[in-house]
Protein backbone atom coordinates (compact mmCIF):
# COMPACT_ATOMS: atom_id res chain seq x y z
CA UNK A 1 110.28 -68.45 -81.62
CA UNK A 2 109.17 -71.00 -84.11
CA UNK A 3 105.42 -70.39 -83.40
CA UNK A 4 105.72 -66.49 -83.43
CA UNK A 5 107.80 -66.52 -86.73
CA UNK A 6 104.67 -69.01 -88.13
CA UNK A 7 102.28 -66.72 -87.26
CA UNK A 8 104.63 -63.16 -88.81
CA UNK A 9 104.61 -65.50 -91.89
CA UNK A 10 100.60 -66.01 -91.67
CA UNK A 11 99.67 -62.26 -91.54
CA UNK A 12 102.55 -61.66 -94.46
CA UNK A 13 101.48 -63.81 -96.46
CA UNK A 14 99.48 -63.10 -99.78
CA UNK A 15 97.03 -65.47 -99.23
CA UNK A 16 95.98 -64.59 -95.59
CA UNK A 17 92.75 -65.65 -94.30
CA UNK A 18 93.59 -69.12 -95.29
CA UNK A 19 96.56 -69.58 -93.60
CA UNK A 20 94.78 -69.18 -90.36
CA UNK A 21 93.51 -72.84 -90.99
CA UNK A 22 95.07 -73.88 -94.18
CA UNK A 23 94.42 -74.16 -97.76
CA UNK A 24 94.89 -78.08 -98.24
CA UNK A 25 95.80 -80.25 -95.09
CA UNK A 26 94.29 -78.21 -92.10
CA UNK A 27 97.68 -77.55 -91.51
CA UNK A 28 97.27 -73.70 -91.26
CA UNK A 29 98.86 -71.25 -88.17
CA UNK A 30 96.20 -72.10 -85.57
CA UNK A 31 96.88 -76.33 -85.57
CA UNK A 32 100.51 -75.45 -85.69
CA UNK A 33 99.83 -73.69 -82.66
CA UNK A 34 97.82 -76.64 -81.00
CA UNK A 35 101.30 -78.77 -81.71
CA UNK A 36 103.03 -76.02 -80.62
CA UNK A 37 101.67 -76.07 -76.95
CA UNK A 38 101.28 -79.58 -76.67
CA UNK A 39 104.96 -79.32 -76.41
CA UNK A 40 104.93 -76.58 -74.03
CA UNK A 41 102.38 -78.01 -71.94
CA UNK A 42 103.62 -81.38 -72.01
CA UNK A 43 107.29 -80.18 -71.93
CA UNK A 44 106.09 -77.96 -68.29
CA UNK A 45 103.48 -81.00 -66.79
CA UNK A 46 103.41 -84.03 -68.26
CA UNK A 47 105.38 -87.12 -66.79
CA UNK A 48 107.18 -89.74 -68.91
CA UNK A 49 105.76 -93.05 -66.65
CA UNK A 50 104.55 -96.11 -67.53
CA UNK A 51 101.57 -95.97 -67.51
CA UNK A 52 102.19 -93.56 -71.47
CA UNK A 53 103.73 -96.44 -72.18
CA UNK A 54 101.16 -99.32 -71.56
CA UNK A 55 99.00 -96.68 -73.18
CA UNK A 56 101.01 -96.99 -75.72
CA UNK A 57 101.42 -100.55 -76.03
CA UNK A 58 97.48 -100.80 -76.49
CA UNK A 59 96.98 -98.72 -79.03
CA UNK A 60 99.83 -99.78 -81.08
CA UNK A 61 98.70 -103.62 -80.75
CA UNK A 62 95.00 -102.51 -81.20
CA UNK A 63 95.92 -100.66 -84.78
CA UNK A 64 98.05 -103.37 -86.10
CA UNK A 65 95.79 -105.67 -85.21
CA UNK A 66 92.89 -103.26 -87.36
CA UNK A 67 95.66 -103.07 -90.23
CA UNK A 68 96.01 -107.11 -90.22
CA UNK A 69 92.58 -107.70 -90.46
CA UNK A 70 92.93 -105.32 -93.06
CA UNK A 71 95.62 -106.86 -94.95
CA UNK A 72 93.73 -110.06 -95.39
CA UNK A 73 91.15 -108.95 -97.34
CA UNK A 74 88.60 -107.74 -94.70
CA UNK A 75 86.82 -104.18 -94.99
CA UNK A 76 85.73 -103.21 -91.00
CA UNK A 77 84.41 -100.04 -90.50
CA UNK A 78 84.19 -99.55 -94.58
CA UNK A 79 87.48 -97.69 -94.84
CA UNK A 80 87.44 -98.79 -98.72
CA UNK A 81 84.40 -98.52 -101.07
CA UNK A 82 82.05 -101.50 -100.99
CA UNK A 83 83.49 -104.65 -102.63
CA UNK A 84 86.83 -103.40 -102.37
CA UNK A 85 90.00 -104.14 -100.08
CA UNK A 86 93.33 -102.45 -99.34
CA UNK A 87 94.71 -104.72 -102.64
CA UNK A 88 92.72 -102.16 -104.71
CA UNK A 89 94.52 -99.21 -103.84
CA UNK A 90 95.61 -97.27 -107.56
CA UNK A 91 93.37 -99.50 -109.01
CA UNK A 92 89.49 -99.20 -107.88
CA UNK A 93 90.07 -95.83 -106.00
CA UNK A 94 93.37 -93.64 -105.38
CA UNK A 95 95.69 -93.66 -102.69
CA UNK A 96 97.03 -96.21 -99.87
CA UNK A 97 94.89 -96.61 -96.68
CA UNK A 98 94.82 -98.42 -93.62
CA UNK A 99 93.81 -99.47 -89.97
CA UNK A 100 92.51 -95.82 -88.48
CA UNK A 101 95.38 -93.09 -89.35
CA UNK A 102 94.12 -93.89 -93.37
CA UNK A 103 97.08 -92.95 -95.47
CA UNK A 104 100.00 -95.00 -95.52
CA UNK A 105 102.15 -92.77 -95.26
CA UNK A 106 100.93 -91.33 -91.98
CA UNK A 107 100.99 -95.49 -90.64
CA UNK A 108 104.51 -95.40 -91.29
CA UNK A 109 105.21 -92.05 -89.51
CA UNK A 110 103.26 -93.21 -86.42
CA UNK A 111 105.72 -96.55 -86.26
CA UNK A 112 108.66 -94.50 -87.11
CA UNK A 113 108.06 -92.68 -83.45
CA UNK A 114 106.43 -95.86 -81.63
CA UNK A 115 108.31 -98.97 -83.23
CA UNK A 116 111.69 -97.79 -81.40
CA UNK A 117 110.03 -96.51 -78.49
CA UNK A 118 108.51 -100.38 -78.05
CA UNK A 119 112.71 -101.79 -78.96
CA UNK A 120 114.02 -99.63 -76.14
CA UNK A 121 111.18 -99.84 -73.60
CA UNK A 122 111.47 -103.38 -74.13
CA UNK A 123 115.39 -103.61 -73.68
CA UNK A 124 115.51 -101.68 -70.50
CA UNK A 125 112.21 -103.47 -68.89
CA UNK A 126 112.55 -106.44 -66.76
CA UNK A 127 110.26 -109.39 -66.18
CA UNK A 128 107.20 -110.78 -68.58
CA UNK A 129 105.89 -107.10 -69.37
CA UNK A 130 108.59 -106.96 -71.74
CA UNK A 131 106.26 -109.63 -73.68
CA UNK A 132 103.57 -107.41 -73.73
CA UNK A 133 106.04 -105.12 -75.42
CA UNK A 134 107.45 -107.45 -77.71
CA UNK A 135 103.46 -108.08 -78.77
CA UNK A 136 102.92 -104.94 -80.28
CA UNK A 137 106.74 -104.42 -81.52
CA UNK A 138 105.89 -107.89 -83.43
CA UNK A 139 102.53 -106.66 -85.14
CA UNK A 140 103.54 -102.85 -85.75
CA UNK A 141 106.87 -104.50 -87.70
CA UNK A 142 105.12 -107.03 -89.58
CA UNK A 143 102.34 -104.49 -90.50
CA UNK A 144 105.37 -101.99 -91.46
CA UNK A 145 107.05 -104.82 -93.74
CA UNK A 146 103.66 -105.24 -94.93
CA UNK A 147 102.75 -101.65 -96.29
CA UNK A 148 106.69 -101.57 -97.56
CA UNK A 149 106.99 -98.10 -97.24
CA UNK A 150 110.26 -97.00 -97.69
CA UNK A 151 110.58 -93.72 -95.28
CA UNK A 152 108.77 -96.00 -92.87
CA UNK A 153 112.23 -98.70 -93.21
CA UNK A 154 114.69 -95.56 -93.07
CA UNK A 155 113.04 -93.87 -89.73
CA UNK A 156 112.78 -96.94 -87.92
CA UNK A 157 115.90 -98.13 -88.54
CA UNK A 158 117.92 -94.68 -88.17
CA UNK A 159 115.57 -94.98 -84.49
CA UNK A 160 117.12 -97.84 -84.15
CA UNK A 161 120.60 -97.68 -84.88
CA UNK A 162 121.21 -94.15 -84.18
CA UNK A 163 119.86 -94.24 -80.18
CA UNK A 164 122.19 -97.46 -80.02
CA UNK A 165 125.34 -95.70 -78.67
CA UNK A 166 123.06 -93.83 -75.94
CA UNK A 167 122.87 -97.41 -74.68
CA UNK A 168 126.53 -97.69 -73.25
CA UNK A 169 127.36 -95.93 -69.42
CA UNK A 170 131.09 -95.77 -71.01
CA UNK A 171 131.80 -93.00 -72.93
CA UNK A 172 134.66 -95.14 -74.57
CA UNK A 173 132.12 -97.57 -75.29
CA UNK A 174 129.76 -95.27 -76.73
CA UNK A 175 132.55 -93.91 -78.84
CA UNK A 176 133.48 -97.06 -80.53
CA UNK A 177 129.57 -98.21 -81.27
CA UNK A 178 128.66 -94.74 -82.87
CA UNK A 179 132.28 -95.43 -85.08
CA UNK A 180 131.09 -98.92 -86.36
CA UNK A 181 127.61 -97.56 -86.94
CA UNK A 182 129.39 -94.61 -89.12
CA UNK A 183 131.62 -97.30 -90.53
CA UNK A 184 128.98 -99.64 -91.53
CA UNK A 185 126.82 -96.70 -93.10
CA UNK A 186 129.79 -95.76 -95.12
CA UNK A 187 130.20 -99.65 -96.39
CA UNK A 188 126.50 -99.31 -96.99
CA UNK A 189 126.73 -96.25 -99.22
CA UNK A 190 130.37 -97.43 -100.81
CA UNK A 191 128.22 -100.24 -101.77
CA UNK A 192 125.79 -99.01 -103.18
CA UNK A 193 127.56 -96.57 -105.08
CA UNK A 194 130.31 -99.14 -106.71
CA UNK A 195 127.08 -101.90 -107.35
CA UNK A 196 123.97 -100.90 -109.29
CA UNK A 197 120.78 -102.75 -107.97
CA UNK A 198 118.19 -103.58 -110.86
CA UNK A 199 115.45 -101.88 -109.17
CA UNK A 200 113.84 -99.83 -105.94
CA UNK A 201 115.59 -97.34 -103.71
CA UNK A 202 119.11 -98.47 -103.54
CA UNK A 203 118.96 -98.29 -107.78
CA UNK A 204 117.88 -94.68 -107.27
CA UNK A 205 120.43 -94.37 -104.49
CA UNK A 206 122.96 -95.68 -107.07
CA UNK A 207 121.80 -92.84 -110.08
CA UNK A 208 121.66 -90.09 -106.79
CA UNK A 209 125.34 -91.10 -105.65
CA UNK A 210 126.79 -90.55 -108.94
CA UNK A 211 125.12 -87.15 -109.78
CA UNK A 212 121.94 -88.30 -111.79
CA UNK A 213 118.78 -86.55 -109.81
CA UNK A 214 116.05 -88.08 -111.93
CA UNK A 215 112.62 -86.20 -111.07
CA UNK A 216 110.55 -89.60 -110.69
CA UNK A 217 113.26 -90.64 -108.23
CA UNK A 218 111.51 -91.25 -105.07
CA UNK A 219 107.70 -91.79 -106.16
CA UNK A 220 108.40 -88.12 -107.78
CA UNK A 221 109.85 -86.32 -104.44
CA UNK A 222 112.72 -85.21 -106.16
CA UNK A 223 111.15 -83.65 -108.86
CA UNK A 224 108.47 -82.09 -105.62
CA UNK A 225 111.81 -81.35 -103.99
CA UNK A 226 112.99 -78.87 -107.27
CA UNK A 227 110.12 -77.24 -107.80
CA UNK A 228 109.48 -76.43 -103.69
CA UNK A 229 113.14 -75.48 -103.33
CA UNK A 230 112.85 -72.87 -106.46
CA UNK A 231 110.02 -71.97 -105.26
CA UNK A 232 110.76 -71.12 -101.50
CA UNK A 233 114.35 -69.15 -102.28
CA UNK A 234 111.89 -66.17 -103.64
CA UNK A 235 110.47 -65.61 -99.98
CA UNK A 236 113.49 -67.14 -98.18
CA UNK A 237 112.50 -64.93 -94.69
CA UNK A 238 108.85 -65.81 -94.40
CA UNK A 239 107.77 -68.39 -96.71
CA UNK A 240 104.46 -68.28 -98.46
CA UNK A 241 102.35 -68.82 -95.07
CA UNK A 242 101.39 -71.85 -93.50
CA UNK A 243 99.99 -74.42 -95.73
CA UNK A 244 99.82 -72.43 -99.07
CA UNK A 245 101.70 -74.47 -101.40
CA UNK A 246 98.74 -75.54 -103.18
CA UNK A 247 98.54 -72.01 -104.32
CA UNK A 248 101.55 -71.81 -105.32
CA UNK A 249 101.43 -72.80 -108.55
CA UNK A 250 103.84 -75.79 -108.56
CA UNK A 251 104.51 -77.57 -111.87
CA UNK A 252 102.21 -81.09 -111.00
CA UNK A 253 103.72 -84.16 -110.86
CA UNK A 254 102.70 -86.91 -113.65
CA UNK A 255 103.55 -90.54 -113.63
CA UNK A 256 102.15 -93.03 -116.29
CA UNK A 257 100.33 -96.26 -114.90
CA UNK A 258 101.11 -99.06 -117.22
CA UNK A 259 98.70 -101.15 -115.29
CA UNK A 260 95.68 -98.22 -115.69
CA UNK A 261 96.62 -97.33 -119.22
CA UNK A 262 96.57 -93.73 -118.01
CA UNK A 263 98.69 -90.53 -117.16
CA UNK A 264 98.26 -89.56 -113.23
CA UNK A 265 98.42 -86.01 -111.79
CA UNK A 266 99.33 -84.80 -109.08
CA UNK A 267 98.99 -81.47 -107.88
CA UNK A 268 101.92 -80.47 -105.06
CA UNK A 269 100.41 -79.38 -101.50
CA UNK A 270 103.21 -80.70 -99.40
CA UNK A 271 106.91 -80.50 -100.03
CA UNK A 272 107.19 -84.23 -98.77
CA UNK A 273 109.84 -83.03 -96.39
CA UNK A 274 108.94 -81.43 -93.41
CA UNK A 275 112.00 -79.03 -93.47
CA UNK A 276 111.43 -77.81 -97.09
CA UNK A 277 107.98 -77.81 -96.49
CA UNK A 278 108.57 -75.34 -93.05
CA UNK A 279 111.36 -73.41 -95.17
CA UNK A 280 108.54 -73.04 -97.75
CA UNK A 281 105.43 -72.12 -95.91
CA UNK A 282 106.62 -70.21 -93.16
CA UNK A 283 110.45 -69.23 -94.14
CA UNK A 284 113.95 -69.74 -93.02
CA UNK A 285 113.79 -67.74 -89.58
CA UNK A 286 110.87 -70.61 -88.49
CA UNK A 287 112.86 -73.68 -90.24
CA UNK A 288 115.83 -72.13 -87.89
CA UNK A 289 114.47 -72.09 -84.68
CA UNK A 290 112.80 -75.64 -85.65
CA UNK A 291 116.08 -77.31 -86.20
CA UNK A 292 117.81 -75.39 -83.19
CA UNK A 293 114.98 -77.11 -80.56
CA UNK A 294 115.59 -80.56 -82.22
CA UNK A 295 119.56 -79.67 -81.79
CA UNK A 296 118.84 -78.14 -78.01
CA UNK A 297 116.97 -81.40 -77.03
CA UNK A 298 119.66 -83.78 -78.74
CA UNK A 299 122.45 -82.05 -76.62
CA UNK A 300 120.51 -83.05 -73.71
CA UNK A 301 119.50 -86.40 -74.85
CA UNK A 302 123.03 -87.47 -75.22
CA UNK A 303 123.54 -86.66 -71.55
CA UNK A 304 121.01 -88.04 -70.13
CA UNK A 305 119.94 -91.10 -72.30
CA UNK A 306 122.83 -93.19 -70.88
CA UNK A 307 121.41 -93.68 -67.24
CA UNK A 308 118.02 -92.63 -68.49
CA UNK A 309 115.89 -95.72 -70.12
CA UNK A 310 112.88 -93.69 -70.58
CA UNK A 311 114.82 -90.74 -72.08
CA UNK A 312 116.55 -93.14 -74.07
CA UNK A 313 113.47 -95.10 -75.94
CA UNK A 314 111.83 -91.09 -76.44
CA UNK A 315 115.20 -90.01 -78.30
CA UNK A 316 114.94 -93.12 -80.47
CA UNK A 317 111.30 -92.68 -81.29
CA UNK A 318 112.19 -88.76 -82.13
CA UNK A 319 114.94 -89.88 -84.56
CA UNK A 320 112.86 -92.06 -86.61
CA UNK A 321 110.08 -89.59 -86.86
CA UNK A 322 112.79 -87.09 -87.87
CA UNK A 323 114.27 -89.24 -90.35
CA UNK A 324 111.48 -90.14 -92.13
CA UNK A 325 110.22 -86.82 -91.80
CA UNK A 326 113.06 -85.98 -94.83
CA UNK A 327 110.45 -87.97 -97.21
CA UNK A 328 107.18 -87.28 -95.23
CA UNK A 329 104.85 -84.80 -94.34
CA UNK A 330 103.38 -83.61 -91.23
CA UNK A 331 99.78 -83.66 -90.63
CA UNK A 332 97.62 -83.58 -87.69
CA UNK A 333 96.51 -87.14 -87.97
CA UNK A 334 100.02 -87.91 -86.88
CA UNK A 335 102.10 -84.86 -85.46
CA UNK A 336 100.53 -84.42 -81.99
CA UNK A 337 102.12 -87.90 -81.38
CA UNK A 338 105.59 -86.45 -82.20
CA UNK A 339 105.01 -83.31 -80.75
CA UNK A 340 103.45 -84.30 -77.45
CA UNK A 341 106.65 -87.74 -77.66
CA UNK A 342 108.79 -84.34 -77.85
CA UNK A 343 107.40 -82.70 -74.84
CA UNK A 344 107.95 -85.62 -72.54
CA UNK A 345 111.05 -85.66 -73.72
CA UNK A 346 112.42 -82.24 -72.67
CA UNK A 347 110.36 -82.78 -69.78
CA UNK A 348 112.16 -85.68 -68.52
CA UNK A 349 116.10 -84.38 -69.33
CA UNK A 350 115.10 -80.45 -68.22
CA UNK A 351 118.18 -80.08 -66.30
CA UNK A 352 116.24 -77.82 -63.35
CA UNK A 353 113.43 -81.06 -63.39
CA UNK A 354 115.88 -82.20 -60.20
CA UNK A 355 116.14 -78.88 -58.38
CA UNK A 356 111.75 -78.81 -58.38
């Protein structure tokens, strides 16, 4: 449903040819359709074993270890211009990149999905292999911490925290984790709400809590958030077609660097939410039957995860790519990972998988 309503929206759309492929990330009606049957193909074939996961495990400890390198100062393969290191990111050239997925943004995505996969894979392995686990859970959350990006914290823990009841047989048990987790979250916010921090997120939290939604909240998302939003309720049905937005005509976002001397714009491609962005591009039919496979699959998670250790650690990597995705953007650098992560993981709680 969600790929045929993407591709309605496509031929609809004003500015067909270009959503075929995309006007600014590549992110057009035909790659959609590449993530599309990953899922599909992975959700009828593919086999959650361990062997994905020591696949994983390399190439998790072989990127941090890139982004380390990285982070002290080191240039390998010449990701930055000559003479230049990560440090001179908004300064010598624009933007935030590192080890091979480039923008920073993107790195955190990639941990939100593998960092919990690593905590759960770990918890329910026995023997040394778990330190091989622990290895690359180590690097990928010191290179996280690192990078500081904030959607990159939020995913991982809400991975974390939020697969943490799955982890009980007892439904009672289950029951009372998920209420101190909702209990804690709610001293969290009450919290943050009665006590204003000086600076960073939980300051904006503060201003959000009591009503003040200050556009350069959020490196600017909430001002991207307005204009996307006004945007998208004038073609609620079909959107604008996939990956249009920098045709829309949003109003730019600027932002004045005290350390530059100068006045930065930014022209909007990406809603920096992947559900506004779908709701924008390709409309609220395709948003719908989006949210209603994540919902279908969560159903099934929660009955399975519980005697299911492989389900378990998928579902946790899923939620922290879904949470951060409410302050990211997807992008084929990154989203086969989540979308092929999200075909194992109907594979492996299809409730006919035992009848085969």
């Amino acid at each position: 449903m969600y790929l045929s309503v993407t591709w309605i929206s496509a031929f609809a759309s004003p500015y067909w040819p270009e959503t075929v492929l995309g006007a600014s990330r590549y992110e057009g009606a035909f790659t959609i359709t590449l993530y599309v049957l990953c899922f599909l193909l992975v959700a009828a074939y593919g086999e959650a074993d361990r062997l994905l996961l020591w696949a994983l495990v390399a190439a998790v400890t072989l990127e941090s270890l890139l982004c380390i390198v990285q982070l002290a100062g080191k240039n390998p393969f010449g990701l930055y211009p000559k003479g230049y290191s990560y440090f001179d990111a908004g300064k010598a050239y624009g933007g935030e990149y590192l080890g091979t997925l480039g923008n920073t943004d993107l790195m955190a995505a990639f941990y939100c999905l593998a960092v919990p996969i690593l905590a759960y894979g770990m918890a329910c392995m026995k023997g040394v292999r778990r330190l091989a686990l622990l290895a690359a859970f180590a690097l990928s959350s010191y290179t996280l911490v690192r990078i500081s990006v904030m959607a990159g914290f939020v995913g991982v823990a809400a991975g974390l925290l939020l697969a943490l009841p799955m982890g009980f047989r007892e439904k009672c048990t289950r029951l009372i984790c998920a209420a101190a987790l909702a209990g804690l979250l709610l001293a969290a916010l009450l919290a943050v709400y009665i006590a204003d921090p000086p600076v960073g997120m939980p300051h904006e939290i503060h201003n959000i809590l009591h009503g003040d939604f200050d556009s350069s909240f959020g490196s600017g998302r909430i001002h991207i958030w307005k204009e996307a939003a006004a945007a998208a309720v004038t073609r609620p049905l079909l959107g604008f077609g996939p990956d249009t937005m920098i045709n829309g005509g949003l109003e730019p976002f600027t932002r004045y660097d005290a350390e530059l001397g100068i006045r930065i714009v930014a022209m909007i491609d990406t809603a920096h939410n992947e559900y506004l962005n779908i709701w924008y591009h390709q409309g609220i039919l395709a948003l719908g039957a989006y949210i209603w496979l994540l919902v279908l699959l969560a159903k099934r998670w929660t009955a399975a995860a519980p005697a299911d250790g492989a389900a378990l650690a998928l579902g946790a990597g899923i939620i922290g790519y879904c949470a951060q995705a409410f302050f990211g953007f997807s992008m084929c650098i990154t989203a086969p990972f989540f979308w092929t992560a999200l075909g194992l993981l109907a594979r492996r709680i299809d409730p006919a998988k035992g009848k085969e």
